[in-house]
Protein backbone atom coordinates (compact mmCIF):
# COMPACT_ATOMS: atom_id res chain seq x y z
CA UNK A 1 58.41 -27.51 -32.84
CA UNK A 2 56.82 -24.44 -33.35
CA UNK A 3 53.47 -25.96 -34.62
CA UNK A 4 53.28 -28.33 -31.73
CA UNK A 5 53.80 -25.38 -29.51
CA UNK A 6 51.06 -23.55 -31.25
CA UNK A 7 48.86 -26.79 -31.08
CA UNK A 8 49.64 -26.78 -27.43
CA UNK A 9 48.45 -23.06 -26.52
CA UNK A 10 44.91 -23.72 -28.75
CA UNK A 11 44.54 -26.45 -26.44
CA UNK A 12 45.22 -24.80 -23.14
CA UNK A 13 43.10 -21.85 -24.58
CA UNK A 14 40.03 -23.89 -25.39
CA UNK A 15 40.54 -25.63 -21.85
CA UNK A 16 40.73 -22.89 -19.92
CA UNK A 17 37.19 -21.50 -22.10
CA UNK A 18 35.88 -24.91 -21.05
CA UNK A 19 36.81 -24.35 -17.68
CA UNK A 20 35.32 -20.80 -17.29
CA UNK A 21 31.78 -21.90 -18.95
CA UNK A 22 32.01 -24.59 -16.52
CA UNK A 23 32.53 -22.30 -13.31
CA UNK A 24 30.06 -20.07 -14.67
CA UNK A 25 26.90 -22.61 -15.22
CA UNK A 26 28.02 -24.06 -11.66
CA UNK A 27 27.31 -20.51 -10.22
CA UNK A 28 24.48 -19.94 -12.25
CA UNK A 29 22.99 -23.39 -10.73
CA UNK A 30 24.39 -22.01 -7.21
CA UNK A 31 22.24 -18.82 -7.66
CA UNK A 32 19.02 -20.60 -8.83
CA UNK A 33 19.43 -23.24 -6.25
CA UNK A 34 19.60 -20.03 -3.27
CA UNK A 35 16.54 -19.14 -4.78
CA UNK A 36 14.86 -22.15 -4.56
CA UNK A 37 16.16 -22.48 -1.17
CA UNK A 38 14.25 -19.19 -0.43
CA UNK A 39 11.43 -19.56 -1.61
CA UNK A 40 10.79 -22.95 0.01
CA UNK A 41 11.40 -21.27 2.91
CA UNK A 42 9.68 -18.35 2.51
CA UNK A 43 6.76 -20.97 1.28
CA UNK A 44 6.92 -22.55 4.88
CA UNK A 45 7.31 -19.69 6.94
CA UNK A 46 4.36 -17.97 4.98
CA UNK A 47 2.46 -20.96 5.31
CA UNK A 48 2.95 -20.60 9.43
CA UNK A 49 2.06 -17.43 9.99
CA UNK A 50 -1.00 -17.14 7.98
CA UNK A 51 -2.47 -20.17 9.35
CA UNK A 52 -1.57 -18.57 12.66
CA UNK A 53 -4.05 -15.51 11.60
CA UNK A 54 -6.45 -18.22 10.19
CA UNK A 55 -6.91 -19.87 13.66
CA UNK A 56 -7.09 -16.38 15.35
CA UNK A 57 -9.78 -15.46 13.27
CA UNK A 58 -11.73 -18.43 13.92
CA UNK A 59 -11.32 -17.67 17.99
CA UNK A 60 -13.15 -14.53 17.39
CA UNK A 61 -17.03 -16.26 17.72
CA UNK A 62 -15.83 -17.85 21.12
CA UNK A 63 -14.86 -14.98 22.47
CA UNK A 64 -16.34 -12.30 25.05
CA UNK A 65 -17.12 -8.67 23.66
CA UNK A 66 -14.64 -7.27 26.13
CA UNK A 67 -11.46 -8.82 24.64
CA UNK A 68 -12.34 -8.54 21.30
CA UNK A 69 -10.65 -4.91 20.60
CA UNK A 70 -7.56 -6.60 21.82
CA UNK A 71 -7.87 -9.44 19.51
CA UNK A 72 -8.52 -7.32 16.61
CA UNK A 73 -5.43 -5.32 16.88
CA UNK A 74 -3.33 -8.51 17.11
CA UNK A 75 -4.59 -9.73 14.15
CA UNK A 76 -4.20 -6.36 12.10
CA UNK A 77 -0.69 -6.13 13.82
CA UNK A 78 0.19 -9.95 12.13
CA UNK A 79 -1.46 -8.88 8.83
CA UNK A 80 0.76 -6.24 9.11
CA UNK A 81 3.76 -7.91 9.63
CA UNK A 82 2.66 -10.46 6.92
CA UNK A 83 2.74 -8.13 4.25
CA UNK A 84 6.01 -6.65 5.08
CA UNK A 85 7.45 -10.08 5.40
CA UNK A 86 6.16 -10.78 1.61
CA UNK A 87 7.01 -7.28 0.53
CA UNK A 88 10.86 -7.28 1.63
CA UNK A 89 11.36 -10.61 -0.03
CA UNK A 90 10.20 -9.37 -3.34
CA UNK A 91 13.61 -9.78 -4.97
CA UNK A 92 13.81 -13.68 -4.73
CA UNK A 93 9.91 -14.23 -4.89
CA UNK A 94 8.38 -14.96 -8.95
CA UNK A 95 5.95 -12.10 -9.82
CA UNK A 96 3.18 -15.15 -10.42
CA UNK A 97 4.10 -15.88 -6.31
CA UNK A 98 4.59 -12.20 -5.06
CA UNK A 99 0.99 -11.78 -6.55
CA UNK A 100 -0.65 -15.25 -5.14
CA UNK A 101 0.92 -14.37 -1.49
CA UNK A 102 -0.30 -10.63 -1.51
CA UNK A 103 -3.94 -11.76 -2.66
CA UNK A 104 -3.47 -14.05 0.77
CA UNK A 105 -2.73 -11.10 2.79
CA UNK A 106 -5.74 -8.77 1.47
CA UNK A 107 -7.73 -11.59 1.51
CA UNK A 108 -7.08 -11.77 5.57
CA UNK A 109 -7.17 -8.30 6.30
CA UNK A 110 -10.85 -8.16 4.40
CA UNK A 111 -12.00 -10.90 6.30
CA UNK A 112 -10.96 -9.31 9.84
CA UNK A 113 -12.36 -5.86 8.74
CA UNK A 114 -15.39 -7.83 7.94
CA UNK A 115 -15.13 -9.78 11.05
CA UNK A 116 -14.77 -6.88 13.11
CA UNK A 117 -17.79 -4.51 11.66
CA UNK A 118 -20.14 -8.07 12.64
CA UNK A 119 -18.67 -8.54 16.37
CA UNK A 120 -17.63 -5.19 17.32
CA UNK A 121 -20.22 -3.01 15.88
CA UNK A 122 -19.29 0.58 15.08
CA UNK A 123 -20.50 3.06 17.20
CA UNK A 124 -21.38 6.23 15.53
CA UNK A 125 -17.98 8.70 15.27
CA UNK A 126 -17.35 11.60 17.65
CA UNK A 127 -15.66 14.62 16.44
CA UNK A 128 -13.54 17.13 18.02
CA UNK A 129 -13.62 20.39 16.16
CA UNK A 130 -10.79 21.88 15.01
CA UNK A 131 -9.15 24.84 13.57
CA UNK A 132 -7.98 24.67 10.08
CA UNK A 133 -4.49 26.88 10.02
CA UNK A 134 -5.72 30.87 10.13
CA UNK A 135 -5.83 30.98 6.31
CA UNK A 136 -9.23 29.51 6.26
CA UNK A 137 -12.00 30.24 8.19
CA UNK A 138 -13.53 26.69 7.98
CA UNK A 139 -13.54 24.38 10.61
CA UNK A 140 -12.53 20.70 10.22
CA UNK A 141 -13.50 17.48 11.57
CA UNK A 142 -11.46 14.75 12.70
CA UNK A 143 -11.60 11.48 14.22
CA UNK A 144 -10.11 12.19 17.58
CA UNK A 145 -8.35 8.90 18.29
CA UNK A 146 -9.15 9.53 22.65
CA UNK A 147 -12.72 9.87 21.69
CA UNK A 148 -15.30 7.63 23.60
CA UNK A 149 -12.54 7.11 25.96
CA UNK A 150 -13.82 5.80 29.37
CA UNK A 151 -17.39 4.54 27.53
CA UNK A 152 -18.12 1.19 27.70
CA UNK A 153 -18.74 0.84 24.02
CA UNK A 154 -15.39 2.38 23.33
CA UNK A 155 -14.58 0.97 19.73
CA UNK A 156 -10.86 0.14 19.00
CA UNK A 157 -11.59 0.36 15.36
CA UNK A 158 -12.49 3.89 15.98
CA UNK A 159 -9.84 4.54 18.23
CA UNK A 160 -7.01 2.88 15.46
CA UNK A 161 -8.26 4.54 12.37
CA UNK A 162 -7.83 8.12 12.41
CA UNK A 163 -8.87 10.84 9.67
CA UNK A 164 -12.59 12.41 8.43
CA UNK A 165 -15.45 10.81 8.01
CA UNK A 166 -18.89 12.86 6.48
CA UNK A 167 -17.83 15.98 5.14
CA UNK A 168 -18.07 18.06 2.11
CA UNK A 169 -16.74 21.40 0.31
CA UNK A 170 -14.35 21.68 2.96
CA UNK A 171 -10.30 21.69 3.01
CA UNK A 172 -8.99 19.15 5.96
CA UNK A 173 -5.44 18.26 7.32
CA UNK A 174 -3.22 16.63 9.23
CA UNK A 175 0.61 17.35 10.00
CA UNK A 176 3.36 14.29 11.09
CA UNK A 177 2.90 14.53 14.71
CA UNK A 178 -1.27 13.71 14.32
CA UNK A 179 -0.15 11.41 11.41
CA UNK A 180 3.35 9.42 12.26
CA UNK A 181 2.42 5.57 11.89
CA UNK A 182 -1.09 5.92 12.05
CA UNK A 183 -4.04 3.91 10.32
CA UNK A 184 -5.70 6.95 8.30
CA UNK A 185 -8.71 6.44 7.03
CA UNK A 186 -11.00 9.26 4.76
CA UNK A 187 -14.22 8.08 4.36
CA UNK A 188 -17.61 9.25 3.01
CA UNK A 189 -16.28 12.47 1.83
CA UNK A 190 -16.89 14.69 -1.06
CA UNK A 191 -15.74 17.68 -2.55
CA UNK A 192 -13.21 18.15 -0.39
CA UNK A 193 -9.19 18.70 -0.63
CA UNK A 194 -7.53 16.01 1.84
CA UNK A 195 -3.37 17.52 2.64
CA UNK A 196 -1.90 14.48 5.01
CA UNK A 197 1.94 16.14 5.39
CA UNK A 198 3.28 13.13 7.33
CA UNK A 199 3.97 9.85 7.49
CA UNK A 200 0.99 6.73 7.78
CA UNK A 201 1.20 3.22 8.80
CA UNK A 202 -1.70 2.55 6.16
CA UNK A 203 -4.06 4.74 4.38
CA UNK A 204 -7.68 3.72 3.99
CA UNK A 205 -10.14 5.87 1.08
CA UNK A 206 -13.33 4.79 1.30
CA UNK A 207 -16.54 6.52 -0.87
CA UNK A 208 -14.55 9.67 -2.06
CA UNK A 209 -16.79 11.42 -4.58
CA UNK A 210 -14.63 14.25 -6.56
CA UNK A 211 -11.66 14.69 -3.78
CA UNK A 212 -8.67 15.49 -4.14
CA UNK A 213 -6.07 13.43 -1.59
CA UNK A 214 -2.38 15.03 -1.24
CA UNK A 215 -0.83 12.07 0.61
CA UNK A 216 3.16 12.02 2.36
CA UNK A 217 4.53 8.59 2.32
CA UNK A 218 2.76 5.61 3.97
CA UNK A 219 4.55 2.79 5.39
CA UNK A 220 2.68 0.03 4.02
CA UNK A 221 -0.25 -0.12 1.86
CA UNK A 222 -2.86 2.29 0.58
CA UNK A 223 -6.55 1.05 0.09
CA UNK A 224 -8.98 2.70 -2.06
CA UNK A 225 -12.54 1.70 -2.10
CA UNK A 226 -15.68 3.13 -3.93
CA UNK A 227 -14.02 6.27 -5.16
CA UNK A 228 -15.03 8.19 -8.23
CA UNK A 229 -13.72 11.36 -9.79
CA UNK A 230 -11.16 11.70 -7.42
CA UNK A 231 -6.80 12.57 -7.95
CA UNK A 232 -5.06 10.90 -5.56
CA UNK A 233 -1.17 11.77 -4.50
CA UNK A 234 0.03 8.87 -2.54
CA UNK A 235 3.64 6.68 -2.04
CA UNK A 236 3.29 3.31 -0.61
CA UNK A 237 4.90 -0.23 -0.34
CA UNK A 238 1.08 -1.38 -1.72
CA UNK A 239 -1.58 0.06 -3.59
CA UNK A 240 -4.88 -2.15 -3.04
CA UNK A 241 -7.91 -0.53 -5.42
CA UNK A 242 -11.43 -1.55 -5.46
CA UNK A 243 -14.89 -0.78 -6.87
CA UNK A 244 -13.41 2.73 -8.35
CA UNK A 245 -13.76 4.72 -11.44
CA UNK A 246 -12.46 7.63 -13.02
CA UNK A 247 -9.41 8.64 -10.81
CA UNK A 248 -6.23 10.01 -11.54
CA UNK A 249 -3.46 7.87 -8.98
CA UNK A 250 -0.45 10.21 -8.73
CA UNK A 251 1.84 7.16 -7.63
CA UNK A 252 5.04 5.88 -5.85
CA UNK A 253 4.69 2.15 -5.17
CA UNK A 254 7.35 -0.24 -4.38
CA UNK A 255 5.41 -3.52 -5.13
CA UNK A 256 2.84 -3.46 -8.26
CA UNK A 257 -0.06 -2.16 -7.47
CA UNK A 258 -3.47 -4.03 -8.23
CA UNK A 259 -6.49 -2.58 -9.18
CA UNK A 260 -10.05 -5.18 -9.34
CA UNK A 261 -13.75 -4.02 -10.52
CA UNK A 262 -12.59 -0.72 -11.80
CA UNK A 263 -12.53 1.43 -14.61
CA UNK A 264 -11.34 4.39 -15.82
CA UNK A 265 -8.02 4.93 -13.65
CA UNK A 266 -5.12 6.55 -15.11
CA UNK A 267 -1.56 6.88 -13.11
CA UNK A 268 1.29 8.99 -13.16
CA UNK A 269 4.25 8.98 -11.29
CA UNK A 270 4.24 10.68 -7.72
CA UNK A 271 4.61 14.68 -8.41
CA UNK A 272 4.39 16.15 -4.60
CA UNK A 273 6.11 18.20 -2.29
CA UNK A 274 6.41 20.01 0.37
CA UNK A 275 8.78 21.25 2.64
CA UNK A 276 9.47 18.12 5.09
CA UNK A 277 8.37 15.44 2.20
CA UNK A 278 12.59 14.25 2.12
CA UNK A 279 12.51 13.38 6.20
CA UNK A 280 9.46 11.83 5.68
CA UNK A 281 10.52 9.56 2.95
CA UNK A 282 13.54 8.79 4.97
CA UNK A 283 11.41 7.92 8.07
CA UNK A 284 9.23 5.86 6.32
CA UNK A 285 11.77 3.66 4.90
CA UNK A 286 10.27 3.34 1.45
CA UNK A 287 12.57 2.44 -1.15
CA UNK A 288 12.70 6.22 -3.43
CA UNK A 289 14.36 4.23 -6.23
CA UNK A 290 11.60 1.69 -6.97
CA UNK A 291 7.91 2.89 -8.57
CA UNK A 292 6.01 0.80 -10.43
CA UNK A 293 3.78 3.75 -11.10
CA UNK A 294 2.89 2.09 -14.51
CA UNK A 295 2.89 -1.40 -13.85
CA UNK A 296 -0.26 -2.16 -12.33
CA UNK A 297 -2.03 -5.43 -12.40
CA UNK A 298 -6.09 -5.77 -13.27
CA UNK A 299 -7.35 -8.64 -11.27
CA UNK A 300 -10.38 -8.67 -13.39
CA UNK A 301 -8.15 -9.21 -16.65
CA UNK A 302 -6.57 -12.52 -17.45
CA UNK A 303 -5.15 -11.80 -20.69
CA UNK A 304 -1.47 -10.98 -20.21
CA UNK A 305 -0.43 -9.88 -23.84
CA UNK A 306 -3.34 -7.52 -24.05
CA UNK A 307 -3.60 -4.24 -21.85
CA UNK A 308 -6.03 -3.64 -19.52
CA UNK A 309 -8.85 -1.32 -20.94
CA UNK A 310 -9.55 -0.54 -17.16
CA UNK A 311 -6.94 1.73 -16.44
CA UNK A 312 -3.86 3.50 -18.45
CA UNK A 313 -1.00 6.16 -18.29
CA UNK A 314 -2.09 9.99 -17.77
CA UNK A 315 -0.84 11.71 -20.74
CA UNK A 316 1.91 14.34 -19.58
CA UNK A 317 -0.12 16.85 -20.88
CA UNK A 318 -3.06 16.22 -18.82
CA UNK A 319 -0.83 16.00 -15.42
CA UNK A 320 -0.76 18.69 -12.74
CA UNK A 321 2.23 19.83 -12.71
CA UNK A 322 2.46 21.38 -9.30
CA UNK A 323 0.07 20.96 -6.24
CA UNK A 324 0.99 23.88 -4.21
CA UNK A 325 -2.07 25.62 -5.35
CA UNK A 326 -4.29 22.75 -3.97
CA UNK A 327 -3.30 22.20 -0.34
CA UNK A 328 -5.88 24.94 0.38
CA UNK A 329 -8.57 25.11 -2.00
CA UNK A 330 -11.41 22.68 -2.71
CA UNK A 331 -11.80 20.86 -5.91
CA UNK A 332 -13.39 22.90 -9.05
């Protein structure tokens, strides 16, 4: 009796082990079938609303000068929301598809910059001087988002991206209340120490030649074009990098970050701080427990068991340690 009974219990054992593998494998296919689910319609909704920025882009030839500043921002402001929409469903997107549907995005937003410099030419920048803080006796120069107010060649690209344009040897900055969900933009700039203590919308480095950039958190992505020689302090929900070479990309990034036709880049993770760095990390709603500081991806390199000779990691022993020194100094 007691073998039977014995017999018995192996049974209901092996039954119930039967049992549990089954219950798992039917989550398992649960789980991967709420994936698919979202990503089909992620698919479709992505499909929508960038079709919806392809056919407002195509308007732009048939329309008058007057409303195009208007039109512009609407399409930056769907780009925008684009972007976000494919960055906050990063957990259920494939890395293959988070990358495709990124590439879509930049590809947009370059073809309405592009769009924009051909039917809303740029009218030359006006500057408001201003006083650096009273420990330097330099003066600074800064895109005054009212200027050309009341002309009628006011530019809205002007009046969106705000920052320095044409300077050199000089220390610039800008606190949170010039800053807060702003377009930034630092272009044509060298020698020069760049402190932005606040939080941006985007950030746009264009033509930096040996600058040093010291950048609070920025809402969505960070675009960095024609740089060289340059150390860069930036967190961001997307680093974009283009034509560069030989910079040093202190970074916090929440997606990868993609680098194309450079060379010579090296990243570390993002070292700064300063007193109200915390609130602004809070305000901007970046995740602080995601960076993909070393996980970029080379557009220009295919080969995906072989590193990418075009950038690498910043030994430790090369790293600057503390930036305190730099916020008012120029570069060496």
């Amino acid at each position: 009796m007691s073998d039977k009974n014995a017999v018995l219990e192996r049974l209901s054992r092996r039954d119930a082990q039967r049992l549990e593998k089954l219950q798992k494998a039917h989550k398992a296919r649960e789980e991967v079938d709420a994936t698919n689910e979202n990503e089909d319609y992620f698919s479709g909704a992505f499909k929508i609303r960038s079709e919806t920025i392809e056919e407002l882009l195509s308007q732009i030839p048939t329309l008058e000068t007057h409303v195009l500043p208007q039109h512009f921002d609407n399409i930056k402001h769907e780009v925008n929301e684009l972007q976000k929409f494919v960055v906050t469903s990063s957990f259920f997107l494939k890395e293959f598809n988070m990358r495709k549907y990124l590439g879509i995005v930049a590809n947009l937003q370059t073809k309405c910059y592009e769009l924009e410099d051909r039917y809303v030419p740029r009218k030359k920048f006006g500057f408001t001087r201003k006083k650096l803080p009273k420990s330097h006796n330099q003066k600074q120069t800064s895109i005054d988002e009212n200027d050309g107010a009341g002309k009628t060649d006011s530019n809205k690209w002007d009046d969106k991206l705000f920052g320095f344009d044409s300077q050199e040897d000089k220390v610039l900055s800008l606190e949170n209340e010039e800053l807060f969900q702003r377009d930034v933009a630092l272009r044509n700039l060298k020698n020069c120490t760049i402190g932005l203590k606040g939080v941006m919308g985007t950030l746009h480095l264009t033509n930096l030649d040996n600058c040093i950039v010291l950048s609070g958190p920025v809402t969505s992505s960070v675009f960095i074009e024609k740089c060289t020689n340059c150390k860069i302090v930036t967190a961001c929900q997307q680093l974009r990098m283009h034509s560069s070479m030989k910079c040093d990309i202190y970074l916090h990034v929440t997606s990868k970050g993609i680098v194309e036709d450079c060379s010579d880049i090296r990243t570390a993770p993002y070292n700064l701080h300063y007193e109200d760095l915390e609130k602004h990390f809070n305000m901007s709603s970046l995740n602080r427990n995601s960076n993909n500081w070393d996980r970029l991806d080379d557009f220009n390199w295919l080969a995906p068991d072989v590193p990418s000779p075009n950038w690498s990691i910043l030994d430790i022993s090369q790293r600057v340690c503390n930036w305190n020194d730099w916020w008012s100094k120029t570069p060496l």
